[in-house]
Protein backbone atom coordinates (compact mmCIF):
# COMPACT_ATOMS: atom_id res chain seq x y z
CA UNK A 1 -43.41 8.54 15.82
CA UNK A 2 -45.08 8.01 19.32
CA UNK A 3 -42.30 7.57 21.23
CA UNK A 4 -42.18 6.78 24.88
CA UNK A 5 -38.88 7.85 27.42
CA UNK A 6 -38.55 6.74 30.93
CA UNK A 7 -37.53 9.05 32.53
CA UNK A 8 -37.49 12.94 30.69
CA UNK A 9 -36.39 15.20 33.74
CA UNK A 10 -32.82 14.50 34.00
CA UNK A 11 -29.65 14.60 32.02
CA UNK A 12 -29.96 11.63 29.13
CA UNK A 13 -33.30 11.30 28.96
CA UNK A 14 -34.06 14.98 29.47
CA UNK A 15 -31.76 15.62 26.44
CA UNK A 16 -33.29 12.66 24.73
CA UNK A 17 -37.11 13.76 25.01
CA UNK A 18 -36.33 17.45 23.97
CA UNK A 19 -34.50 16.45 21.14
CA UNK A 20 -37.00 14.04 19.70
CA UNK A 21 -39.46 16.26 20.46
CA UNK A 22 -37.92 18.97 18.48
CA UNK A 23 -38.26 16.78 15.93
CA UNK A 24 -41.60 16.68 15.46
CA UNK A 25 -42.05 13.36 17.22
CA UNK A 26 -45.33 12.77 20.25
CA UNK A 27 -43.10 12.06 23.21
CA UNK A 28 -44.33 10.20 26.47
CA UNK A 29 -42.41 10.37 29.33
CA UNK A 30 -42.71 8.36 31.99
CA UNK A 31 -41.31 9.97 35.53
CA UNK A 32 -42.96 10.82 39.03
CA UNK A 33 -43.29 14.80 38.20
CA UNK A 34 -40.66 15.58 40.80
CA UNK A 35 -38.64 18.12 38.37
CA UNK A 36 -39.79 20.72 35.65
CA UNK A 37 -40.62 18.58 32.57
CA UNK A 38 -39.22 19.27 28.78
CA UNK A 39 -41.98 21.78 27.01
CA UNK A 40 -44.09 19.41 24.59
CA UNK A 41 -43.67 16.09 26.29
CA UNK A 42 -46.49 14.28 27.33
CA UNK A 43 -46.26 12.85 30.78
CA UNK A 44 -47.27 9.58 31.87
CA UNK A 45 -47.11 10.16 36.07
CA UNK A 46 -45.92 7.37 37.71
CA UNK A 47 -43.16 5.49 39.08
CA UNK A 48 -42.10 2.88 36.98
CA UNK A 49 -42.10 -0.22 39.59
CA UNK A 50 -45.60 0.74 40.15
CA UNK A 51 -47.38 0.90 36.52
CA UNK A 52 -50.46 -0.97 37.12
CA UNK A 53 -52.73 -0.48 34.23
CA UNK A 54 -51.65 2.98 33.21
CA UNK A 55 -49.83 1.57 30.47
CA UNK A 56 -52.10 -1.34 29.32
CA UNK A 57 -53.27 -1.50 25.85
CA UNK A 58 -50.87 1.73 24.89
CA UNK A 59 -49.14 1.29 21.51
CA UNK A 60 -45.59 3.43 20.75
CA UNK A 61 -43.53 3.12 17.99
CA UNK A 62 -40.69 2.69 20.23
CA UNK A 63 -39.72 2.37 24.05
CA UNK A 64 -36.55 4.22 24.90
CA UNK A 65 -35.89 2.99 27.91
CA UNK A 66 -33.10 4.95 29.34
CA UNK A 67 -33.41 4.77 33.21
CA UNK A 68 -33.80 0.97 33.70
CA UNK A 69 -30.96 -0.02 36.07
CA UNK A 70 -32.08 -3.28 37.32
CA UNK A 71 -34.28 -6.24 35.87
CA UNK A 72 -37.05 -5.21 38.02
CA UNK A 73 -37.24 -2.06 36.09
CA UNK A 74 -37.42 -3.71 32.66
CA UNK A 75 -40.09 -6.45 34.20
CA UNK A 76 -42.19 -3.82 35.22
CA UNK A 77 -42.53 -2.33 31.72
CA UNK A 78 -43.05 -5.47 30.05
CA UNK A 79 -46.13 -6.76 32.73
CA UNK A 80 -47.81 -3.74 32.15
CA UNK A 81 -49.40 -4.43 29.06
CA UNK A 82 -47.79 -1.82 27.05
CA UNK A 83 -47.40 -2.71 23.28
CA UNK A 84 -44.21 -1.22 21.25
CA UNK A 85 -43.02 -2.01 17.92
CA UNK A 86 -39.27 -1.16 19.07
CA UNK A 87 -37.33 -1.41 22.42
CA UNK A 88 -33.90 0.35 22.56
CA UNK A 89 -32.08 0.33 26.04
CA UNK A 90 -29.19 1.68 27.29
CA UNK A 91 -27.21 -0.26 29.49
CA UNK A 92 -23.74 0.37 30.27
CA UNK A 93 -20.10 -0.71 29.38
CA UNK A 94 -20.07 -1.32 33.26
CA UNK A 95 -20.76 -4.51 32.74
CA UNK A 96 -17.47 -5.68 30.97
CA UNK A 97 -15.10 -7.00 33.90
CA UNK A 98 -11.77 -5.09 33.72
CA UNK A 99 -10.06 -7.91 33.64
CA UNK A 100 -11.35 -8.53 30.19
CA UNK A 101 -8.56 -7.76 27.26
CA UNK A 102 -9.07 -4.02 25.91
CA UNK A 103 -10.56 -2.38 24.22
CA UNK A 104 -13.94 -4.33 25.10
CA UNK A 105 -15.87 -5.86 22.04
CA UNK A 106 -19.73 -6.62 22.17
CA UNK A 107 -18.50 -10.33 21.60
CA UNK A 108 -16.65 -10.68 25.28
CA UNK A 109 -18.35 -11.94 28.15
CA UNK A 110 -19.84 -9.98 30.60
CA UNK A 111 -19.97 -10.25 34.40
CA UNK A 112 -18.56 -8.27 37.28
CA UNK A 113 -16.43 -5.47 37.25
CA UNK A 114 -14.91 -4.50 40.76
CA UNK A 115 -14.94 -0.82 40.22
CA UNK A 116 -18.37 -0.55 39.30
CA UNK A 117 -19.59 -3.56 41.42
CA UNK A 118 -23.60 -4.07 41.67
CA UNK A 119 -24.13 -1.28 39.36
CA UNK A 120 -22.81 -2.89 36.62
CA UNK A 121 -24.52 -6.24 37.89
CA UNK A 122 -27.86 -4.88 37.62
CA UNK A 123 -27.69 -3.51 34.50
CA UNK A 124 -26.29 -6.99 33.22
CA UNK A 125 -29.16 -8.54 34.68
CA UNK A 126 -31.47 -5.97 32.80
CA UNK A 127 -29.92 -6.79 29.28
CA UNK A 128 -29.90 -10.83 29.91
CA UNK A 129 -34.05 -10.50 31.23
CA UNK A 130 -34.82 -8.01 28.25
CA UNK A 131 -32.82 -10.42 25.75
CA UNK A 132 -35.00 -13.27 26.76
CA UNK A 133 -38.04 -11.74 26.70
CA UNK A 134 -37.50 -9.17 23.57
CA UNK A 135 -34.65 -10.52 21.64
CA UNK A 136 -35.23 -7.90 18.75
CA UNK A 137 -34.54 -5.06 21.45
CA UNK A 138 -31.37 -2.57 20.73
CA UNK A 139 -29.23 -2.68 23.89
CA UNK A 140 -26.09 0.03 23.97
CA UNK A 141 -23.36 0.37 26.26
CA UNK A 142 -21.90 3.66 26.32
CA UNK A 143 -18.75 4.92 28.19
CA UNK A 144 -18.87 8.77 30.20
CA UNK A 145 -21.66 10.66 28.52
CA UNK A 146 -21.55 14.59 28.85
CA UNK A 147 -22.96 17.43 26.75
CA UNK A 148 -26.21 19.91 27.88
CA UNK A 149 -27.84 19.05 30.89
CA UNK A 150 -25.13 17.23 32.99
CA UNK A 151 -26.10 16.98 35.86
CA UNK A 152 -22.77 14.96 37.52
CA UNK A 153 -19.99 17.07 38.90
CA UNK A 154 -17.35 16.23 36.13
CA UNK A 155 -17.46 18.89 33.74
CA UNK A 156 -18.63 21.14 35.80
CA UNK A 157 -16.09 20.47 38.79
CA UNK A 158 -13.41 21.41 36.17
CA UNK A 159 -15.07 24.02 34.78
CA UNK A 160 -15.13 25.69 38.47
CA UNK A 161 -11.85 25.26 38.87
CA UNK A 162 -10.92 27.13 35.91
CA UNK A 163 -13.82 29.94 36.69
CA UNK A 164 -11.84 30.30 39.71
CA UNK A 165 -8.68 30.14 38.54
CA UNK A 166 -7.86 27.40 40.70
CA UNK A 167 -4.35 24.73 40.39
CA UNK A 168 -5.85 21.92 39.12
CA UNK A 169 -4.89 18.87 41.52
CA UNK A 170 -4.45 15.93 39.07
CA UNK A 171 -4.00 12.17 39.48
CA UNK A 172 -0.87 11.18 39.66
CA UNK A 173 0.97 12.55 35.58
CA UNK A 174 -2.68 12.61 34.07
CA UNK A 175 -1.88 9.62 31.65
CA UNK A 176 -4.91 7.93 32.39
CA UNK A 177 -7.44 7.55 29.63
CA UNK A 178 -11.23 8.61 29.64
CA UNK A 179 -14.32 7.95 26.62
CA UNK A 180 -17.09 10.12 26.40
CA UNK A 181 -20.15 9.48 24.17
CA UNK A 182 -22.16 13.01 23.84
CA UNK A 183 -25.51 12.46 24.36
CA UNK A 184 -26.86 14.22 21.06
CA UNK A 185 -24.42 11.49 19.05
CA UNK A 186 -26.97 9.04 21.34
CA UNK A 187 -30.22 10.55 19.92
CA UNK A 188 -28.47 10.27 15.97
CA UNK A 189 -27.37 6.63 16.66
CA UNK A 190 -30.84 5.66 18.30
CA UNK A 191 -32.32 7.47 14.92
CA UNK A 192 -30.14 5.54 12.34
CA UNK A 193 -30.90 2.36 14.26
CA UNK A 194 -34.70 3.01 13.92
CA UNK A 195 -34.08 3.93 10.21
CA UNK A 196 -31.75 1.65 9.29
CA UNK A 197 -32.51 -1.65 11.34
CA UNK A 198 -29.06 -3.12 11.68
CA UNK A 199 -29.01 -6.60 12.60
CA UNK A 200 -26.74 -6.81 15.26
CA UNK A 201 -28.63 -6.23 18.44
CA UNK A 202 -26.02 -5.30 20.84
CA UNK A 203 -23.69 -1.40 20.14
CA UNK A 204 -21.09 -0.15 21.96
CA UNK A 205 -21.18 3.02 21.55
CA UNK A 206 -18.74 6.27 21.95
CA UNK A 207 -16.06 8.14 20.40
CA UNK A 208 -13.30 6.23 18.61
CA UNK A 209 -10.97 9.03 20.30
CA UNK A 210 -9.86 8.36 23.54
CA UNK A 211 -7.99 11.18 25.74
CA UNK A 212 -6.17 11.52 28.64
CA UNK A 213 -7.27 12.95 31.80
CA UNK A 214 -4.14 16.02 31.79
CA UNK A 215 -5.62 16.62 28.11
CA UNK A 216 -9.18 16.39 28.95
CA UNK A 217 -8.78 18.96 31.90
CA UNK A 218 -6.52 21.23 29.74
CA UNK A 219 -9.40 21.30 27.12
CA UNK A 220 -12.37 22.23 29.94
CA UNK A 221 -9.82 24.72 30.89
CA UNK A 222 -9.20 26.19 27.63
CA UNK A 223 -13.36 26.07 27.02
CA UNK A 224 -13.39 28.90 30.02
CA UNK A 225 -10.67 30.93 28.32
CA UNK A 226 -8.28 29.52 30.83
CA UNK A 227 -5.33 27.63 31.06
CA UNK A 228 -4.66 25.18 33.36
CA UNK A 229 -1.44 24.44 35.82
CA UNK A 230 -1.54 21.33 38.05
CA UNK A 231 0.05 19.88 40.59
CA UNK A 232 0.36 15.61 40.98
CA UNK A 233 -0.85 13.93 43.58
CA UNK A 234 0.49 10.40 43.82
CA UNK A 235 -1.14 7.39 44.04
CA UNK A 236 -1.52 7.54 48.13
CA UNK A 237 -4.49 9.67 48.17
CA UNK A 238 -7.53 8.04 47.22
CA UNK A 239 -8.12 9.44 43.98
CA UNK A 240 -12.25 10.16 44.18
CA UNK A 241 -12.26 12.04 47.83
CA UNK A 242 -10.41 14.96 44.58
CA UNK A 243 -11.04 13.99 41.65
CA UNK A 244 -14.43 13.36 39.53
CA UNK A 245 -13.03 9.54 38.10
CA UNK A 246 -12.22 6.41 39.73
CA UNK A 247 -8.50 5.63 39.23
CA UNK A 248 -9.70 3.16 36.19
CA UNK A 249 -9.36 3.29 32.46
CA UNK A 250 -10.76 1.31 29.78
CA UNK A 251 -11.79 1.64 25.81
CA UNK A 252 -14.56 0.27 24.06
CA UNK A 253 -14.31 -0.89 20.79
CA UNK A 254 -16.95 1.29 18.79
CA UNK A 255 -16.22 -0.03 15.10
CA UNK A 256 -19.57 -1.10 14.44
CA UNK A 257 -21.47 2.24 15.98
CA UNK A 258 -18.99 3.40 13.38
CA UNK A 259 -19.89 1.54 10.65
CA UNK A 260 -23.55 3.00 10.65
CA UNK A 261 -22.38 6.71 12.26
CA UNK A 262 -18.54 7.38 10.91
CA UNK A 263 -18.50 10.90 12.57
CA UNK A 264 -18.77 11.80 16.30
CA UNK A 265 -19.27 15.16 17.96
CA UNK A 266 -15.45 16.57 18.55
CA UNK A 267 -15.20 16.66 22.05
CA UNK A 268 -14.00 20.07 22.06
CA UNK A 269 -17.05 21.36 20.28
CA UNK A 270 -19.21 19.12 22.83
CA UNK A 271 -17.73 21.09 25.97
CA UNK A 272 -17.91 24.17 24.38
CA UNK A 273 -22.10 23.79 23.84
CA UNK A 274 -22.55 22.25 27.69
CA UNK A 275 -20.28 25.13 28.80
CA UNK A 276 -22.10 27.85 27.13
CA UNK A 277 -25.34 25.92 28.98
CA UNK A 278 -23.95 25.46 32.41
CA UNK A 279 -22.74 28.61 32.74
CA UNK A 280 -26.57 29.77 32.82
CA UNK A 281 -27.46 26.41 34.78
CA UNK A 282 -25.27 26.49 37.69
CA UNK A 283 -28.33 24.99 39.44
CA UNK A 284 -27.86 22.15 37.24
CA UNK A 285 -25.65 19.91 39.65
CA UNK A 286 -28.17 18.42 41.80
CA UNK A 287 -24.64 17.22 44.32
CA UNK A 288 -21.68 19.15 44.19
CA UNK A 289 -19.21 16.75 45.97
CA UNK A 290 -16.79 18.47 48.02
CA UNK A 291 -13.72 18.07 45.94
CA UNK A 292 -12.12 21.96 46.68
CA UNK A 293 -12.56 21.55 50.11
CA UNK A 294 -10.51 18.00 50.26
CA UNK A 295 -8.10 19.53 48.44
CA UNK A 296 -7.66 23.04 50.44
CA UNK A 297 -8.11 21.18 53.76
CA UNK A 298 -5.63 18.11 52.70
CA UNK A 299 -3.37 19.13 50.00
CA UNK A 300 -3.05 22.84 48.85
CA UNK A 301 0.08 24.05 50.21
């Protein structure tokens, strides 16, 4: 296939263009050239707000279009003149209120969520432009992705820790739940939906498995070799000046990702692999927030 990524330097759609490139596949990607790009890509040099004819009369088998966060960004694409035979983008479950009933089905409506405010907004606003103008498109709405290339201190904050043998300092008894979706179950899905050509047009996708954040840590932990011991902090500190989560749970219901992929990544084998590549990649983080020094300058004892 010719396939074309926006994006193809960082995290998703880094991961995305290797891995379709490794299989076999011509890969544009479409970025300004401001990090190393994937070996075998073809890049398209640009930002994507300012295409003018650099895309006009170009065919691809299909637009992945995985760094769109507004409806400007899907516009742009679209008055450019590029021609595509499929259009698969991924949005977020960020735009499912909270105070919708859990766990969130494609069928609910969508709007604002508080926690995730304009954020989730925009990429609402991307789905209902790209929906009028492409109704065929694939749009999916993942929870926390991780796996090789993360470039968000969350696994790697924890991992850290335990490199360090540092007390994990953990929100409030660590019952709260998390979702991750690894990104190479993302490239399968995208590949069974170009194979198989499902008719519903809109996936939540993820794990079935939920966890909880205590277990989650424990797990990152026990991927170093380590084992964790915390200490809870209550509900007075604001949980993100310590911790890499907003205090804010949810579930998606993934039965129909499921339906055409039964089988996920475990999520223990998934840190394992991003472990094994961060370890290597410690450059990888492109913002380490300063959760350590919160917590040795306002809680350690």
């Amino acid at each position: 296939m010719q396939i074309l990524i926006t994006g193809g330097t960082t995290f998703v759609s880094k991961f995305t263009a290797e891995y379709f490139v490794k299989k076999g596949n011509e890969v544009y990607v479409l970025n300004r050239n401001s990090r190393k790009q994937i070996e075998g890509v073809r890049l398209i040099n640009c930002d994507r707000t300012q295409l003018g004819d650099i895309l006009k009369g170009e065919h691809f088998d299909v637009v992945l279009d995985i760094t769109a966060y507004t409806e400007e960004h899907v516009k742009s694409l679209f008055d450019s003149g590029v021609e595509f035979d499929n259009y698969i983008f991924i949005s977020s479950s960020a735009v499912y209120p909270e105070t919708n009933t859990q766990p969130f089905t494609e069928e609910q409506p969508c709007g604002k969520n508080s926690i995730w405010g304009d954020y989730g907004i925009n990429k609402l606003r991307a789905e209902q432009y790209l929906q009028k103008e492409y109704p065929s498109a694939y749009i999916l709405r993942p929870p926390y992705f991780y796996g090789m290339y993360e470039n968000l201190y969350r696994e790697a904050f924890v991992f850290d820790c335990a490199m360090k043998n540092r007390t994990f300092y953990l929100p409030q008894n660590g019952e709260m739940k998390l979702q991750f979706f690894n990104v190479a179950d993302l490239c399968r899905f995208i590949e069974i939906l170009l194979d198989k050509h499902p008719e519903n047009r809109i996936f939540n996708v993820g794990n079935k498995d939920i966890i909880t954040v205590k277990e989650w840590v424990e797990m990152c932990y026990n991927t170093v070799g380590k084992k964790a011991e915390f200490i809870s902090i209550d509900k007075t500190v604001p949980q993100r000046d310590y911790f890499c989560f907003y205090d804010y749970e949810y579930l998606l219901d993934v039965s129909k990702q499921t339906e055409l992929m039964p089988d996920t990544i475990p999520l223990e084998q998934g840190l394992k692999e991003e472990f094994e590549w961060y370890k290597n990649n410690l450059e990888s983080i492109y913002y380490r927030k300063p959760y350590t020094e919160f917590i040795d300058k306002n809680l350690k004892k």
